[in-house]
C-alpha atoms as a PDB file:
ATOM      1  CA  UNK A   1     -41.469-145.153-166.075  1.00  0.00           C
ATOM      2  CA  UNK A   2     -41.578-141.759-168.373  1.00  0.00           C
ATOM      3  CA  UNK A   3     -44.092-140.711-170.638  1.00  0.00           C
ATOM      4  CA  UNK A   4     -43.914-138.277-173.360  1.00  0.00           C
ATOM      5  CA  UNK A   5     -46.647-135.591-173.377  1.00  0.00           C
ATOM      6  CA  UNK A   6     -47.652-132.784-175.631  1.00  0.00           C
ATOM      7  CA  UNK A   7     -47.841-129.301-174.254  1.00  0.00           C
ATOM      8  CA  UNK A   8     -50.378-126.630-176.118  1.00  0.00           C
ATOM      9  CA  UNK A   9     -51.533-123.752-175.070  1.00  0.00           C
ATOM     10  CA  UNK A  10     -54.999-123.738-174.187  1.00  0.00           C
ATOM     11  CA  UNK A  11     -57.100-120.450-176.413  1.00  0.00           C
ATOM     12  CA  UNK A  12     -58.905-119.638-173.291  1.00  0.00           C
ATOM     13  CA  UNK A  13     -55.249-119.352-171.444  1.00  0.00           C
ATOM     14  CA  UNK A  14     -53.450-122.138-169.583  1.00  0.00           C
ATOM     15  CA  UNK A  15     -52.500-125.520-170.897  1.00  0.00           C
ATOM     16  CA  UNK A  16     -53.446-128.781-172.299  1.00  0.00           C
ATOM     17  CA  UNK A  17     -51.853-131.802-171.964  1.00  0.00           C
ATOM     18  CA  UNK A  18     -51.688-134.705-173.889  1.00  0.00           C
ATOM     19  CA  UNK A  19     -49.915-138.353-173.642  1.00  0.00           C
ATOM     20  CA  UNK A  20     -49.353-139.686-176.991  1.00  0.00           C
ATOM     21  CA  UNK A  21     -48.618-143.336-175.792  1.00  0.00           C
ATOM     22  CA  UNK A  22     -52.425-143.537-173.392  1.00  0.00           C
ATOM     23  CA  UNK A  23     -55.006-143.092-176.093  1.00  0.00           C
ATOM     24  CA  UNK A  24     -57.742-140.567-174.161  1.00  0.00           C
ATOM     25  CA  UNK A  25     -55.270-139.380-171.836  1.00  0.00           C
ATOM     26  CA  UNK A  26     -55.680-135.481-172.016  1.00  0.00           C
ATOM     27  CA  UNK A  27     -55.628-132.712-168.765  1.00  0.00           C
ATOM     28  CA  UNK A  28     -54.606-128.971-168.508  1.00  0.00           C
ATOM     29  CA  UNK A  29     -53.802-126.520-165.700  1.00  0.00           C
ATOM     30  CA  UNK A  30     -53.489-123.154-165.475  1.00  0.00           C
ATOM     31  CA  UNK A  31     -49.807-123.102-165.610  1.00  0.00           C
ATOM     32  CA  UNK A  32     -47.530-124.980-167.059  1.00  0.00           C
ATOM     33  CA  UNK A  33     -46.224-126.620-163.285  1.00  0.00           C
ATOM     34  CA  UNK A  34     -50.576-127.607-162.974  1.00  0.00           C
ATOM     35  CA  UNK A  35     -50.827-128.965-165.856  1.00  0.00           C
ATOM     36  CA  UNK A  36     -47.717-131.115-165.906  1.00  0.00           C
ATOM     37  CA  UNK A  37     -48.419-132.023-162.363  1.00  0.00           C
ATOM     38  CA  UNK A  38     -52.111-132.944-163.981  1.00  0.00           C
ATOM     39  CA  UNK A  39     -50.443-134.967-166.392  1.00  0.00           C
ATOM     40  CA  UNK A  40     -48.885-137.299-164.072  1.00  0.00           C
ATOM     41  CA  UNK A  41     -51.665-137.833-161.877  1.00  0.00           C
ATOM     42  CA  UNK A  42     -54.049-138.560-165.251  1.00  0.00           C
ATOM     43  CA  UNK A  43     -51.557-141.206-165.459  1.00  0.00           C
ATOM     44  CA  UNK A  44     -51.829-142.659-163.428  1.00  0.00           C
ATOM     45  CA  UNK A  45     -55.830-143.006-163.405  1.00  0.00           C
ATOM     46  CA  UNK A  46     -55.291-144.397-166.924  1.00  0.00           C
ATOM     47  CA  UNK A  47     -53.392-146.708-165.942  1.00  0.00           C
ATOM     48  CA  UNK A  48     -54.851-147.120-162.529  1.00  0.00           C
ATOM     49  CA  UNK A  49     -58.245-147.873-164.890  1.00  0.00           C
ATOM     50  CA  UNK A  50     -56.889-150.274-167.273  1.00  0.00           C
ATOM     51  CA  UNK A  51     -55.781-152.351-164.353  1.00  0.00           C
ATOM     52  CA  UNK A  52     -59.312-152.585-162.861  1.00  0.00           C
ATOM     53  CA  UNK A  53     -60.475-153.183-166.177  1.00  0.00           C
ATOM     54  CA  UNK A  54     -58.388-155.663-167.580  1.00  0.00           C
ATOM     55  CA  UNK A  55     -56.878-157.739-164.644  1.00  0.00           C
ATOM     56  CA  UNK A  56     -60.111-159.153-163.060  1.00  0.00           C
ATOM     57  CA  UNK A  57     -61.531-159.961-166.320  1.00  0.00           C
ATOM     58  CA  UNK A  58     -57.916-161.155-167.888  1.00  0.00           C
ATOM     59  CA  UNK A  59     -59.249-164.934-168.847  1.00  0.00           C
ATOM     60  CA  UNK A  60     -61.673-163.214-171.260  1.00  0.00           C
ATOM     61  CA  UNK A  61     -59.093-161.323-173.226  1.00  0.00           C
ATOM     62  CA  UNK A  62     -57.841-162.275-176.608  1.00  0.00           C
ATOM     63  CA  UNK A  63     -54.688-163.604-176.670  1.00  0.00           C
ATOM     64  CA  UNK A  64     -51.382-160.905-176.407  1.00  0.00           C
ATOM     65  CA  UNK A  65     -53.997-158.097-175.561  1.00  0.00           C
ATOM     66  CA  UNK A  66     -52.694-156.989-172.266  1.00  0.00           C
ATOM     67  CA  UNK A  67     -49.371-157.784-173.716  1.00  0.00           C
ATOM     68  CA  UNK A  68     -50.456-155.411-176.330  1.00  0.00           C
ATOM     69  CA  UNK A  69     -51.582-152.606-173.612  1.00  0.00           C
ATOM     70  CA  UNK A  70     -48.491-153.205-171.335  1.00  0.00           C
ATOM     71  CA  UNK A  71     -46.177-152.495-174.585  1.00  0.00           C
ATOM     72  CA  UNK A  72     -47.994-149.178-175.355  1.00  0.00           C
ATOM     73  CA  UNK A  73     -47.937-147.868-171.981  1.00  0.00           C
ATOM     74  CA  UNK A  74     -44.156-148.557-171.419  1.00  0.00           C
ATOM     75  CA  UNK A  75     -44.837-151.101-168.760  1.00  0.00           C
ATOM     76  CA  UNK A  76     -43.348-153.906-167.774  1.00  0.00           C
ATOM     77  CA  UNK A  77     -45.298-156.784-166.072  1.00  0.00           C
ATOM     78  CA  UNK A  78     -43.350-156.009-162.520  1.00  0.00           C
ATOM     79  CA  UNK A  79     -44.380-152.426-162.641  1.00  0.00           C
ATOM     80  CA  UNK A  80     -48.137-153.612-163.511  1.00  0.00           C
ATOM     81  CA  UNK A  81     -47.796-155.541-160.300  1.00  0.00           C
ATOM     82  CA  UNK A  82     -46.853-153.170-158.136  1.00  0.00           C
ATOM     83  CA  UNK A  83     -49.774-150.772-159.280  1.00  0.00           C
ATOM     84  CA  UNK A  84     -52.379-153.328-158.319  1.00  0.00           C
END
């Protein structure tokens, strides 16, 4: 699974990194190979988080919700598995 992210450089040097398609999901690093190598481990604590979140408590959620989160994060429900 890919994510897009948004590079900037940081004013106080380095890099921030932001993924559009995980609302929140923001790192940096010093250089660009830290922060992109930040990016994919804040990944996958988003995602990580929305699974601890969402799957024990799924019975309480509105209908299509984690339908809805699973579209937004490019996910399919096999990929969801395997991170749990």
């Amino acid at each position: 699974m890919k994510f897009n992210v948004i590079l900037e450089e940081a004013e106080e040097g380095g890099f921030v990194v932001t993924v559009p398609a995980l609302d929140g999901c923001i790192t940096e690093g010093d250089t660009l190979e830290d922060a992109l190598s930040n990016a994919k481990e804040a990944i996958l604590c988003y995602l990580e988080g929305i699974v601890k979140l969402i799957v024990p408590n799924h019975k309480g959620l509105k209908s299509g919700t984690l339908h809805s989160i699973l579209k937004k994060a490019g996910l399919t429900q096999e990929e969801l598995k395997k991170l749990i």
